[in-house]
Protein backbone atom coordinates (compact mmCIF):
# COMPACT_ATOMS: atom_id res chain seq x y z
CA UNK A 1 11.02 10.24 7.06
CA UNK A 2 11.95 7.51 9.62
CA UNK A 3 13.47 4.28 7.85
CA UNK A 4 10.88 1.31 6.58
CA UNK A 5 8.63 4.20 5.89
CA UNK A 6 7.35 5.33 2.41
CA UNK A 7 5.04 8.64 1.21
CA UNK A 8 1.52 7.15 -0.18
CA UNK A 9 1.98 9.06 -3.23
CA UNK A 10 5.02 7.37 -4.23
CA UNK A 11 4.61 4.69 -7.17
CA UNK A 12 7.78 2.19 -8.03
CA UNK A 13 7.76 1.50 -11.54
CA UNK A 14 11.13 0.48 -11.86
CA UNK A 15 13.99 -1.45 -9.64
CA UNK A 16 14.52 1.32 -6.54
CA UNK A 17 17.59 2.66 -6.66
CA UNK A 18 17.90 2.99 -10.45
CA UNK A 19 17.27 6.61 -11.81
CA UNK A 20 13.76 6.64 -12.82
CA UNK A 21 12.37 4.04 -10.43
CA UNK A 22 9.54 6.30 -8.65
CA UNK A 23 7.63 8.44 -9.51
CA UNK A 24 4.67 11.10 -7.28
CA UNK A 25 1.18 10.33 -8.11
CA UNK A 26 -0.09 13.73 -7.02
CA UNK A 27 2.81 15.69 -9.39
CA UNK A 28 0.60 17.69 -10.98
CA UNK A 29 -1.40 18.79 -8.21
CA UNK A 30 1.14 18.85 -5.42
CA UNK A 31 2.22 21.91 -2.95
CA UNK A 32 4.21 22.90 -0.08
CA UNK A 33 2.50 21.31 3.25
CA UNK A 34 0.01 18.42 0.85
CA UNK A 35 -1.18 15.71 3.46
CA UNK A 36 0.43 12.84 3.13
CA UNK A 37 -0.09 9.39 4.83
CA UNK A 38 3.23 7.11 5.56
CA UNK A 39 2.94 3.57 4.73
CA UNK A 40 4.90 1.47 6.76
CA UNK A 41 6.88 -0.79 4.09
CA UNK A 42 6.51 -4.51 5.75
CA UNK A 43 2.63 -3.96 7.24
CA UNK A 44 1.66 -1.77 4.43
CA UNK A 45 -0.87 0.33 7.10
CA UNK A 46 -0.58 4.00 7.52
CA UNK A 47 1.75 4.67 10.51
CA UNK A 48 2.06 8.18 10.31
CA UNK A 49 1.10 11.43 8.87
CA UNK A 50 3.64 13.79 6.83
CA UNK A 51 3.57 17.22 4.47
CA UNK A 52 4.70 17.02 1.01
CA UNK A 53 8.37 19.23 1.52
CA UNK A 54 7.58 20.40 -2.61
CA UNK A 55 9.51 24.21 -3.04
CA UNK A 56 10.06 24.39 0.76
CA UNK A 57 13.16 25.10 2.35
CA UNK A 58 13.24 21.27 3.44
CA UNK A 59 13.92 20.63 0.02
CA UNK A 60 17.45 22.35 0.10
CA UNK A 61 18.14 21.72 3.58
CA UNK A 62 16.89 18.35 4.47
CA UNK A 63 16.21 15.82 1.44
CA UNK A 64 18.42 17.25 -0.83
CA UNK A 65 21.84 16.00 1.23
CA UNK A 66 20.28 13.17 2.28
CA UNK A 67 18.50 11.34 -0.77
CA UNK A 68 19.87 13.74 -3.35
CA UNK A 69 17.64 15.03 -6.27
CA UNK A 70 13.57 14.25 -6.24
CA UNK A 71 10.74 15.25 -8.24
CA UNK A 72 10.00 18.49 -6.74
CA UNK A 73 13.88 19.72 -6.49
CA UNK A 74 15.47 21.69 -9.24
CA UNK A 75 19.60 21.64 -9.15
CA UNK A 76 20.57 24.81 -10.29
CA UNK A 77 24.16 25.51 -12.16
């Protein structure tokens, strides 16, 4: 996701950066490929169009390094 960009799904309910501090709106009802609409974070209009990543191979490949563990990512032992 490029930078200054957020999912429209995502909720803050905390200070970012502090374990706990987002959470998905669509959790429950999620899946690999969901439409989702990026919000860019200073005009707050959609800017772009993305796929929820939930149990794909982008989870392991491409978030996990980069923004470590997220609600749809198990770490195993």
């Amino acid at each position: 996701m490029p930078n200054g960009m957020r999912c429209n799904n995502l909720e803050i309910v905390g200070i970012p950066g502090s374990p706990g501090a987002s959470r998905c709106r669509v959790y429950k009802e999620r899946y690999p490929g969901l439409s989702i609409m990026l919000i860019d974070l200073i005009t707050q209009k959609v800017t772009g169009l993305g796929a929820c990543a939930h149990g794909s191979v982008v989870d392991d490949l491409v978030i996990m390094p980069h923004i470590g563990k997220g609600c749809s990512l198990r770490v195993e032992p």
